[in-house]
PDB file of N, CA and C in Angstrom:
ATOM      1  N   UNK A   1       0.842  -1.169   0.000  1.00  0.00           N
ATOM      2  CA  UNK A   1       0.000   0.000   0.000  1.00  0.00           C
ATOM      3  C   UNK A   1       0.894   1.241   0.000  1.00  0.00           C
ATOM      4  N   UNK A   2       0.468   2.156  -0.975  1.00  0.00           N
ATOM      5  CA  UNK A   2       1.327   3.306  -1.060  1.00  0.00           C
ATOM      6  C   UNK A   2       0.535   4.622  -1.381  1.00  0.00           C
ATOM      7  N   UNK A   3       1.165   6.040  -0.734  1.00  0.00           N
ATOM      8  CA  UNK A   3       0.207   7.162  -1.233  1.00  0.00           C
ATOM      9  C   UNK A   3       0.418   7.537  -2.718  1.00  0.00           C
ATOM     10  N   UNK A   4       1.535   7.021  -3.158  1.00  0.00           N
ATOM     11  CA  UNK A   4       1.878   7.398  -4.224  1.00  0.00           C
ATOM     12  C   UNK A   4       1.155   6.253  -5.089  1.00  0.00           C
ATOM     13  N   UNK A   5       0.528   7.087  -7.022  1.00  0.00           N
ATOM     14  CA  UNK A   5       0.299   6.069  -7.412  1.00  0.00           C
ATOM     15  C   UNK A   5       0.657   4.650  -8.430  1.00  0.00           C
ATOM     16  N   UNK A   6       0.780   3.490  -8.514  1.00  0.00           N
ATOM     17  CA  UNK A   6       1.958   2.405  -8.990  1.00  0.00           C
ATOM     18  C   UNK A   6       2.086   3.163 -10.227  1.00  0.00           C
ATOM     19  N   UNK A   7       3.504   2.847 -10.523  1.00  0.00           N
ATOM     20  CA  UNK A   7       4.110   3.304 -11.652  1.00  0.00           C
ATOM     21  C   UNK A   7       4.508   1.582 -12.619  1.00  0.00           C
ATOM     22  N   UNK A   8       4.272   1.536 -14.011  1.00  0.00           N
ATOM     23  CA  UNK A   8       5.191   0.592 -14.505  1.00  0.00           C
ATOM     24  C   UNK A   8       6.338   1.335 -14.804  1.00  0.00           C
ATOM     25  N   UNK A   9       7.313   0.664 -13.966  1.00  0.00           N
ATOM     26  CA  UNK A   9       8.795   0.863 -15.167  1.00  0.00           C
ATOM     27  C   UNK A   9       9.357   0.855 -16.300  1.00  0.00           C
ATOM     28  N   UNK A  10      10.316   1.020 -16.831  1.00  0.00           N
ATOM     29  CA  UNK A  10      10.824   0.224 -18.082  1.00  0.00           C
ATOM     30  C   UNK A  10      11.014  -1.019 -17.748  1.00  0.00           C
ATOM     31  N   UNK A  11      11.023  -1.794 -19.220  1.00  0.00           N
ATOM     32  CA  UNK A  11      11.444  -3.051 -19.067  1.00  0.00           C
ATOM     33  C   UNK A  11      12.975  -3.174 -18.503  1.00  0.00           C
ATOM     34  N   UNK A  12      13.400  -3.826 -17.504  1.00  0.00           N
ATOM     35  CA  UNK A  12      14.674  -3.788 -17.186  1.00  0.00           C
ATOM     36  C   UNK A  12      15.409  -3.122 -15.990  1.00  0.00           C
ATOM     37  N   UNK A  13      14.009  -2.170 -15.905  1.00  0.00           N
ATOM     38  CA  UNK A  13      14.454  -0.924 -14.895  1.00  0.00           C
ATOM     39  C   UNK A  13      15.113  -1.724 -13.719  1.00  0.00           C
ATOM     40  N   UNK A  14      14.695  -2.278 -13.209  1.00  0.00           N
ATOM     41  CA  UNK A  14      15.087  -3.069 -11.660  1.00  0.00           C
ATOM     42  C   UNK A  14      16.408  -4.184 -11.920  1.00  0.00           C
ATOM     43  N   UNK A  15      16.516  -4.253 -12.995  1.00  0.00           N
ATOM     44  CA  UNK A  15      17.647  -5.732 -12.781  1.00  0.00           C
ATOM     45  C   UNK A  15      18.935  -5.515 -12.510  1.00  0.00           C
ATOM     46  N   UNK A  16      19.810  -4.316 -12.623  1.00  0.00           N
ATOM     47  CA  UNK A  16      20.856  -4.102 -11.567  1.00  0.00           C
ATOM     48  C   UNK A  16      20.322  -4.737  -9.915  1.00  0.00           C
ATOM     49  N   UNK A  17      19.309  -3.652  -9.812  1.00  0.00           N
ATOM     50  CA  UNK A  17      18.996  -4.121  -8.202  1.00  0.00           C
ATOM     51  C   UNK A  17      18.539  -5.513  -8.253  1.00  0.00           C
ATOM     52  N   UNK A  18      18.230  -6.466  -8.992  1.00  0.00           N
ATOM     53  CA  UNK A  18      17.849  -7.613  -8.752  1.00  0.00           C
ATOM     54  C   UNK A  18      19.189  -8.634  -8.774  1.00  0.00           C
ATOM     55  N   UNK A  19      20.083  -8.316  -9.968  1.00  0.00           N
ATOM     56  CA  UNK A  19      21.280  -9.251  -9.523  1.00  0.00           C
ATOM     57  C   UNK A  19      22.092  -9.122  -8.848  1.00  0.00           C
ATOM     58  N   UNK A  20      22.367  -8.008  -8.175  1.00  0.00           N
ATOM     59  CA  UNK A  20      23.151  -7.214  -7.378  1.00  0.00           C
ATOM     60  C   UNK A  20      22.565  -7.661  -5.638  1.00  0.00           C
ATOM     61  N   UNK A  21      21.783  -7.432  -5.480  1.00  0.00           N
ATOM     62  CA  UNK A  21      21.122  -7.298  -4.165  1.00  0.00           C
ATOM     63  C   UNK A  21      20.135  -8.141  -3.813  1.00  0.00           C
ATOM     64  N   UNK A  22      19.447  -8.786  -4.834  1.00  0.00           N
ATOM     65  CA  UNK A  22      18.364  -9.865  -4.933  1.00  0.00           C
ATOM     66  C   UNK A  22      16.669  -8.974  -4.540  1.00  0.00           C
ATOM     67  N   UNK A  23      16.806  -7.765  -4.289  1.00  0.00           N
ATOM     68  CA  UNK A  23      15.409  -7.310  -3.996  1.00  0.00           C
ATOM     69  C   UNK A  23      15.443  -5.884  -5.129  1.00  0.00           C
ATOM     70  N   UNK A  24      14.412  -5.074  -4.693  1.00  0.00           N
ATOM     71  CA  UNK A  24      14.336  -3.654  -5.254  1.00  0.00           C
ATOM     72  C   UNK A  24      14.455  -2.695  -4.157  1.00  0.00           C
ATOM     73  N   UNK A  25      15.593  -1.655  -4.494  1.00  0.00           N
ATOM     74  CA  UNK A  25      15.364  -1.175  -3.460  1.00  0.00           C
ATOM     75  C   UNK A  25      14.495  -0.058  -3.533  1.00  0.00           C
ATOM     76  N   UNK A  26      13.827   0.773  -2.193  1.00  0.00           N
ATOM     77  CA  UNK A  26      13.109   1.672  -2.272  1.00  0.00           C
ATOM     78  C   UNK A  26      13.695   2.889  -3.203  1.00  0.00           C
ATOM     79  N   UNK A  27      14.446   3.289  -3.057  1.00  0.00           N
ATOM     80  CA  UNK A  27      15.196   4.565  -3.973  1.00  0.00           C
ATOM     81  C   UNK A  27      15.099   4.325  -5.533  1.00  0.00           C
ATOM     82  N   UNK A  28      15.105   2.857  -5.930  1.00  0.00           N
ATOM     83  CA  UNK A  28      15.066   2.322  -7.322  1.00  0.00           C
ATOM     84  C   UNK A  28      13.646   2.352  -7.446  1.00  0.00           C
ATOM     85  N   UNK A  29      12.831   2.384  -6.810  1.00  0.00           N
ATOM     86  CA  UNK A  29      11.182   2.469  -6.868  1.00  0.00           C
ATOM     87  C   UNK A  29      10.818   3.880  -7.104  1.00  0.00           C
ATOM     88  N   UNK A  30      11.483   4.653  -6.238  1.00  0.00           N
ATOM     89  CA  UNK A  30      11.114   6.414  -6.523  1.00  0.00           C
ATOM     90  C   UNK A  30      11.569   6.726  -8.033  1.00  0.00           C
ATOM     91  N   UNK A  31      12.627   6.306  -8.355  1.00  0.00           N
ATOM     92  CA  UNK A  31      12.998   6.907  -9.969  1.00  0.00           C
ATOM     93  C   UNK A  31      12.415   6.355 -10.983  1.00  0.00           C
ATOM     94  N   UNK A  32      11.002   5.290 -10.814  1.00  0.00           N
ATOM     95  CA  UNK A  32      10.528   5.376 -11.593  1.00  0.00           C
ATOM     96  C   UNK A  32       9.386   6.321 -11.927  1.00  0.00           C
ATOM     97  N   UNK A  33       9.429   7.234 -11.150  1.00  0.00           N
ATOM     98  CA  UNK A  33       8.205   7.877 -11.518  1.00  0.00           C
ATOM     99  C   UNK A  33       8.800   9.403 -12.067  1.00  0.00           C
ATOM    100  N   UNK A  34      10.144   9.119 -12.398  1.00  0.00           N
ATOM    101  CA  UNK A  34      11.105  10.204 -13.419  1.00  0.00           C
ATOM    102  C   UNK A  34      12.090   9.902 -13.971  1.00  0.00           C
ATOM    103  N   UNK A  35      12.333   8.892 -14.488  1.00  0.00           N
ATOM    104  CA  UNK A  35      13.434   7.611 -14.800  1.00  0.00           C
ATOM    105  C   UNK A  35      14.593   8.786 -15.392  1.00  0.00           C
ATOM    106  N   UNK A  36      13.656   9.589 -16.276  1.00  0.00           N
ATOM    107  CA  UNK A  36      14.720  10.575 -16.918  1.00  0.00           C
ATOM    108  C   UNK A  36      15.686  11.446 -16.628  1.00  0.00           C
ATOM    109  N   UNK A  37      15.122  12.091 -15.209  1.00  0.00           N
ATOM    110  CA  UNK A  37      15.366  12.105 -13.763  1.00  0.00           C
ATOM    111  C   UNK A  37      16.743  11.912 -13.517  1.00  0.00           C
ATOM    112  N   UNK A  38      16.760  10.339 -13.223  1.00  0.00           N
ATOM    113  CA  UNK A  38      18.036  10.073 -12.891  1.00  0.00           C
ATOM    114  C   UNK A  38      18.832   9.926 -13.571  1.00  0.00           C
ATOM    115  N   UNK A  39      18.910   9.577 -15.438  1.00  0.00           N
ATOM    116  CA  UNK A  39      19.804   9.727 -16.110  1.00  0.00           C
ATOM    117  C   UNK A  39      19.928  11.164 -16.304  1.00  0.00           C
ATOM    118  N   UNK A  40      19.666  11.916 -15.850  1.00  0.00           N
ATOM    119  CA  UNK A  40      19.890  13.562 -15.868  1.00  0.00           C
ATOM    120  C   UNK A  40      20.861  14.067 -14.955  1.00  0.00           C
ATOM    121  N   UNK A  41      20.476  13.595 -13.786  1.00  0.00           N
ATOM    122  CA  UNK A  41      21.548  13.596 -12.681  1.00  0.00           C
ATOM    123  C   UNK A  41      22.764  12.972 -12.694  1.00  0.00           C
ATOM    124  N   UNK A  42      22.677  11.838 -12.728  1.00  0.00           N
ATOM    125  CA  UNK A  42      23.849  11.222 -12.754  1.00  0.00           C
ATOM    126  C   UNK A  42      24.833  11.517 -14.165  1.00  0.00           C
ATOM    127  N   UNK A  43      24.167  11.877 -15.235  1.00  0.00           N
ATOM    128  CA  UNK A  43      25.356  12.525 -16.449  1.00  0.00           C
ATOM    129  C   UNK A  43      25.579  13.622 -15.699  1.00  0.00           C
ATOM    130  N   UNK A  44      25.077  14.611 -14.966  1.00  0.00           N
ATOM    131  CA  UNK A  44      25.367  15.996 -14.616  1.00  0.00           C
ATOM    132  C   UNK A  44      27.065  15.559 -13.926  1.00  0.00           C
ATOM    133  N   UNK A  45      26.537  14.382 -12.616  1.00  0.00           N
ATOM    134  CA  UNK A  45      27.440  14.334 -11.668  1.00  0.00           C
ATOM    135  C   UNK A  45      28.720  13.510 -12.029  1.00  0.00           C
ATOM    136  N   UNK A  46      28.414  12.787 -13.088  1.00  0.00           N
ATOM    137  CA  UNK A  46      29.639  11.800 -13.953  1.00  0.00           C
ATOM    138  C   UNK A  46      30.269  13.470 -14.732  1.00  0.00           C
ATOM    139  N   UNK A  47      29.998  13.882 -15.510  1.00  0.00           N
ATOM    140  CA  UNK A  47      30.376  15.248 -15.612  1.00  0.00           C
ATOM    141  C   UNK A  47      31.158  15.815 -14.895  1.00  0.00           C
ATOM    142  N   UNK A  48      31.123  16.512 -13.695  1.00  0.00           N
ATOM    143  CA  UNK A  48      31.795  16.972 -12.820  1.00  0.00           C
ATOM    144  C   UNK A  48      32.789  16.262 -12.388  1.00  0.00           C
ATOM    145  N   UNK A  49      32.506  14.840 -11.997  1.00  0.00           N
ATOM    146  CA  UNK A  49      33.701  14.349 -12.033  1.00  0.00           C
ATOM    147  C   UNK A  49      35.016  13.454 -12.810  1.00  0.00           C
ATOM    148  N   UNK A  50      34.801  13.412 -13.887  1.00  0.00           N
ATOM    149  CA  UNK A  50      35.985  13.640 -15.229  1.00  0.00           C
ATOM    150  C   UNK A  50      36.300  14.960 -15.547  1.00  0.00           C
ATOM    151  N   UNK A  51      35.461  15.650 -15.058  1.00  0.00           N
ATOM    152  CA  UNK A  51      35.922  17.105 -15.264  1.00  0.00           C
ATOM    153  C   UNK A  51      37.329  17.842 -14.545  1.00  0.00           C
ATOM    154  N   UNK A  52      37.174  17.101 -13.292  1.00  0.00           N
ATOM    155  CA  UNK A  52      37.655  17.235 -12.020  1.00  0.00           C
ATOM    156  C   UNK A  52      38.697  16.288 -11.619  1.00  0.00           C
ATOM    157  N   UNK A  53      38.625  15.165 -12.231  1.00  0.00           N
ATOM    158  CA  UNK A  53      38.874  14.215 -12.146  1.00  0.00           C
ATOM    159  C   UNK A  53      39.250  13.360 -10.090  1.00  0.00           C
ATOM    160  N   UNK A  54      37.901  13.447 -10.105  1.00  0.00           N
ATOM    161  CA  UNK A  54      37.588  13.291  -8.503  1.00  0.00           C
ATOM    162  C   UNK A  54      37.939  11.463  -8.218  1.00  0.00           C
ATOM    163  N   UNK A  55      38.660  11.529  -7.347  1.00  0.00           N
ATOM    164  CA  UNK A  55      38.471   9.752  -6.959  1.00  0.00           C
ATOM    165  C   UNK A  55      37.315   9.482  -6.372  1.00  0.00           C
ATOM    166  N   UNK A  56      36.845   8.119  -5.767  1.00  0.00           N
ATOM    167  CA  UNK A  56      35.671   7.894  -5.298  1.00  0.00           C
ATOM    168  C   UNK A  56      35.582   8.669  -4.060  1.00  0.00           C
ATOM    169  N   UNK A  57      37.313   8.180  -3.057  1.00  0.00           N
ATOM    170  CA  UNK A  57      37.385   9.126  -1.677  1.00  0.00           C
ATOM    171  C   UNK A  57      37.084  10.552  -1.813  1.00  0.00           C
ATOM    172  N   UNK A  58      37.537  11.006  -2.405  1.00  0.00           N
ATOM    173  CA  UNK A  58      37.524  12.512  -2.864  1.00  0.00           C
ATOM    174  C   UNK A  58      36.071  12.970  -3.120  1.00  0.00           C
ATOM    175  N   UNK A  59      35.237  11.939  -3.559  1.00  0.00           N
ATOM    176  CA  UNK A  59      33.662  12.652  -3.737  1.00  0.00           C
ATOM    177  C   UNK A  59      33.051  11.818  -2.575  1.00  0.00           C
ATOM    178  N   UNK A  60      33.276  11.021  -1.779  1.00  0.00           N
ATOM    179  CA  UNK A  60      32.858  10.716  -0.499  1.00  0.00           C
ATOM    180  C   UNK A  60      33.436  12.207   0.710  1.00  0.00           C
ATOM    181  N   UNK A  61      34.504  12.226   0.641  1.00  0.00           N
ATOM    182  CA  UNK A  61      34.397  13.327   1.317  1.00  0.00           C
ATOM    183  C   UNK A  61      33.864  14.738   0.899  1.00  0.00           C
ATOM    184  N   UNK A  62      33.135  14.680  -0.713  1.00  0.00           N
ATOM    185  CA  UNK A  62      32.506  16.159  -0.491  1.00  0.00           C
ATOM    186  C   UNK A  62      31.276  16.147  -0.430  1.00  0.00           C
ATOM    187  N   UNK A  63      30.881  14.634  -0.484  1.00  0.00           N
ATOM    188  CA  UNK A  63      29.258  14.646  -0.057  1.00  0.00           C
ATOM    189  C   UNK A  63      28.638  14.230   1.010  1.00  0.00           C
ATOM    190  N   UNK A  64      30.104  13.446   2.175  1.00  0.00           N
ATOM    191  CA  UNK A  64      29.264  13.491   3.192  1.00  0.00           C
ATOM    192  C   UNK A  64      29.071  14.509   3.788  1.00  0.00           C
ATOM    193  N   UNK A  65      29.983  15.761   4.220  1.00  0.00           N
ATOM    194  CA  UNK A  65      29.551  16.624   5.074  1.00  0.00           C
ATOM    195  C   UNK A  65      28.432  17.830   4.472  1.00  0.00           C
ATOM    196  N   UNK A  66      28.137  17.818   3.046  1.00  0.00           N
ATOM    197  CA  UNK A  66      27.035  18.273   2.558  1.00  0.00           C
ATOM    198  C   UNK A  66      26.021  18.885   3.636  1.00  0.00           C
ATOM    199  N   UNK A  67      25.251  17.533   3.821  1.00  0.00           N
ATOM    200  CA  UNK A  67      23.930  18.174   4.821  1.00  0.00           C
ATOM    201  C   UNK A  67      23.871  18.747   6.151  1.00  0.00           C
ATOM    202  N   UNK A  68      25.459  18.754   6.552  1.00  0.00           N
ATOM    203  CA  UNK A  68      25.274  19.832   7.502  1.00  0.00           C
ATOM    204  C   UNK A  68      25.978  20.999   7.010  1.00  0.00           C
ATOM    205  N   UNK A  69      26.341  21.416   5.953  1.00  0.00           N
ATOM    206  CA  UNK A  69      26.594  22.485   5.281  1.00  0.00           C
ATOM    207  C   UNK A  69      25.810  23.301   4.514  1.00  0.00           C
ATOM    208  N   UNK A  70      24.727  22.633   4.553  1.00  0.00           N
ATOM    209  CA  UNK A  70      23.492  23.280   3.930  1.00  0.00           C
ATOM    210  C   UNK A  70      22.087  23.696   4.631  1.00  0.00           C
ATOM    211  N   UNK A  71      22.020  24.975   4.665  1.00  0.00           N
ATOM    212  CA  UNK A  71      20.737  25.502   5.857  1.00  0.00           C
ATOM    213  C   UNK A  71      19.449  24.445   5.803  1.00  0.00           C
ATOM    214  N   UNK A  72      19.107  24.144   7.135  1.00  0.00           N
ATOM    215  CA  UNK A  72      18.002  23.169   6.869  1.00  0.00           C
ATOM    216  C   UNK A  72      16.663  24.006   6.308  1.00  0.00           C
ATOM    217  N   UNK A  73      16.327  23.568   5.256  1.00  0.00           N
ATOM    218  CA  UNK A  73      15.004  24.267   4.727  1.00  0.00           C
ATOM    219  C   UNK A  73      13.910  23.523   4.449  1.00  0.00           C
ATOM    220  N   UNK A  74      12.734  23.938   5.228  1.00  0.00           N
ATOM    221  CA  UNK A  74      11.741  23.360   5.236  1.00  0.00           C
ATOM    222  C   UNK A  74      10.896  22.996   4.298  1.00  0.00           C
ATOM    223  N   UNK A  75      10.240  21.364   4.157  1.00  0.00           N
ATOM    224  CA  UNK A  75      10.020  20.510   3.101  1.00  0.00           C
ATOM    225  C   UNK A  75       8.695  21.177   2.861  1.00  0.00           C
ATOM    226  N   UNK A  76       8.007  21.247   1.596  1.00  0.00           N
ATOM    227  CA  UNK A  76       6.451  21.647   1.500  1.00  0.00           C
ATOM    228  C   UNK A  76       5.692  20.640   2.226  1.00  0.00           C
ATOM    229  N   UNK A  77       4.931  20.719   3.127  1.00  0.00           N
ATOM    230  CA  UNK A  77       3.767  19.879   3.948  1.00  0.00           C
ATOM    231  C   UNK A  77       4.313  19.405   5.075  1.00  0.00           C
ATOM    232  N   UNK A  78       5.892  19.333   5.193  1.00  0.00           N
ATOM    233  CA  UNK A  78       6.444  19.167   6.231  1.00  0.00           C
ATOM    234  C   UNK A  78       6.143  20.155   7.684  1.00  0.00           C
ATOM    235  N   UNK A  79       6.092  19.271   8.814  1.00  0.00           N
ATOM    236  CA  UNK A  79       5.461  19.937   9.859  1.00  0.00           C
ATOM    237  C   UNK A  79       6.820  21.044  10.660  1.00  0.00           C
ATOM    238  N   UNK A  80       6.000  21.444  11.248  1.00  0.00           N
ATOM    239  CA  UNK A  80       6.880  22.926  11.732  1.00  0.00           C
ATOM    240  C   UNK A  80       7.581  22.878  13.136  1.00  0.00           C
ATOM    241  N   UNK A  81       8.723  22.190  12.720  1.00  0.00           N
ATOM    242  CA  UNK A  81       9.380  21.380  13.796  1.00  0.00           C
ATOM    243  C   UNK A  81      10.131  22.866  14.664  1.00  0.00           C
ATOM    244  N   UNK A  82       9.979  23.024  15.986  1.00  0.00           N
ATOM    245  CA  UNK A  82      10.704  23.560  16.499  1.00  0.00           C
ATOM    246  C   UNK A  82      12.216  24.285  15.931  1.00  0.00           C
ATOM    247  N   UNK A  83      12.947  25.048  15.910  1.00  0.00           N
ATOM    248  CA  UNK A  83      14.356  25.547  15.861  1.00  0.00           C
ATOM    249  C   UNK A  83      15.071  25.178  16.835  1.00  0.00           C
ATOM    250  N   UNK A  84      16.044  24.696  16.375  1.00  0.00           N
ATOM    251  CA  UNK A  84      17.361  23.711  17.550  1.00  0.00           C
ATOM    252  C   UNK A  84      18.205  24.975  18.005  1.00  0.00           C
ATOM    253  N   UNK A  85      18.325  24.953  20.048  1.00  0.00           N
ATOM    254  CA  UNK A  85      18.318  25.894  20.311  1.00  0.00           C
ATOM    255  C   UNK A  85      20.040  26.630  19.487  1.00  0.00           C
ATOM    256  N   UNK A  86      20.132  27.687  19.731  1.00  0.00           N
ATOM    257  CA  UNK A  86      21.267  28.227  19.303  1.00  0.00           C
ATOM    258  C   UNK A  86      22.299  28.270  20.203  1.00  0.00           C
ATOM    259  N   UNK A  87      23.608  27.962  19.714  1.00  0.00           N
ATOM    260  CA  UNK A  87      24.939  27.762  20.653  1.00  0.00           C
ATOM    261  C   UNK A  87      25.923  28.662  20.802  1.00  0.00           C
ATOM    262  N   UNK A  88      25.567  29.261  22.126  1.00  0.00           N
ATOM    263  CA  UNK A  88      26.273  30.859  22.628  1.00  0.00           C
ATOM    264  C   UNK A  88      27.921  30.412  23.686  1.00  0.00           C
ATOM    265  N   UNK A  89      28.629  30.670  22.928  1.00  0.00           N
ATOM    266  CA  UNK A  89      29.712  30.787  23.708  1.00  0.00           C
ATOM    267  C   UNK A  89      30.107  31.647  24.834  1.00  0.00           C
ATOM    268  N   UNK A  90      30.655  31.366  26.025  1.00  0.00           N
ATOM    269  CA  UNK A  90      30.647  32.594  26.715  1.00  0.00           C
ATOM    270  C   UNK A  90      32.310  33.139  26.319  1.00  0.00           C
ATOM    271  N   UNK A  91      32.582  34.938  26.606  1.00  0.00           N
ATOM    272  CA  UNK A  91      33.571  34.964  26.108  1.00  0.00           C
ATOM    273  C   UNK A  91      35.029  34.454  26.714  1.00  0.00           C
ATOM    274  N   UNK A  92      36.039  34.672  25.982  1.00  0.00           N
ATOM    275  CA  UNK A  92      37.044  34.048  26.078  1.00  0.00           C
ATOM    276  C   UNK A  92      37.850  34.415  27.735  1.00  0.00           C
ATOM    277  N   UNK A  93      38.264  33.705  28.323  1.00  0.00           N
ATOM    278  CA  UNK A  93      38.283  34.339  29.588  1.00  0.00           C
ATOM    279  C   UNK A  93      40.458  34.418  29.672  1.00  0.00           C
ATOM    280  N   UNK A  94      41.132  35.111  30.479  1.00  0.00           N
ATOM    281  CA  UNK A  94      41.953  35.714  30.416  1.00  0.00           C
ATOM    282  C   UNK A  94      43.087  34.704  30.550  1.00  0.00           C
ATOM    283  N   UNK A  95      42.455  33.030  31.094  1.00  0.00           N
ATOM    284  CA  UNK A  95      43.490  32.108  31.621  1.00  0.00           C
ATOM    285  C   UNK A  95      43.243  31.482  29.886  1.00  0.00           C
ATOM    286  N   UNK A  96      42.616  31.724  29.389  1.00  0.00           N
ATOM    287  CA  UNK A  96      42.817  30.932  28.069  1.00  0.00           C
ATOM    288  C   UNK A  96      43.387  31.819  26.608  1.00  0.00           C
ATOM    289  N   UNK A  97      43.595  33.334  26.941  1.00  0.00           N
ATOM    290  CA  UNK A  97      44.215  33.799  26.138  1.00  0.00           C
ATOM    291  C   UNK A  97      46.023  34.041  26.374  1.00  0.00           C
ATOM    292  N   UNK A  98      46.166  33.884  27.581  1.00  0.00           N
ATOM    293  CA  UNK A  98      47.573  33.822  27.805  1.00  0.00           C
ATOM    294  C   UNK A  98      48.062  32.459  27.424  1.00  0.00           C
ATOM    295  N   UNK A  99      49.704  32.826  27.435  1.00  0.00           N
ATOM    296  CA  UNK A  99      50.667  31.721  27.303  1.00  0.00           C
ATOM    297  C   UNK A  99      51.622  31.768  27.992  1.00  0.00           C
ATOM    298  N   UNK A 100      52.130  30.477  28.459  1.00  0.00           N
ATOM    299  CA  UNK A 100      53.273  30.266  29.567  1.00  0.00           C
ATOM    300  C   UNK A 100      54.492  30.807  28.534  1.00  0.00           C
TER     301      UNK A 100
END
């Protein structure tokens, strides 16, 4: 049961994820309902990196710290979650600006 409504795929769409992993995964279920979508993205991001010529480490480290580098912005219909309080330093006090 889903809110969204069933999509057929292409023929084929799933069989990476089927010989690979033996199931479908959920993320391979969302791109069918823009298949074009993801070959859009992923030429963008294969792009950038021959461009760049990025190793795998090299684009692991620029996409994990991503989402906390990016202001959290609120989803359409998403509920109106509180603001996480803000972190006030007190100032620097006189035993921590000196040196022996």
């Amino acid at each position: 049961m889903s809110f969204l409504a069933e999509v057929i795929p292409p023929p084929g769409f799933f069989d990476d994820d089927l010989a690979e992993l033996g199931f479908v995964m959920n993320a391979s279920r969302l791109w069918t309902y823009r298949p074009q979508w993801q070959e859009q993205i992923f030429d963008v991001l294969g792009s950038i990196v021959r461009e760049h010529g990025l190793t795998v480490r090299q684009r692991c480290i620029l996409v994990a710290p991503q989402p906390s580098a990016t202001p959290a912005a609120p989803l359409p219909g998403a509920p109106n979650w509180p603001e996480p309080p803000t972190r006030t330093w007190p100032p620097p006090s006189s035993t921590a600006t000196t040196t022996p």
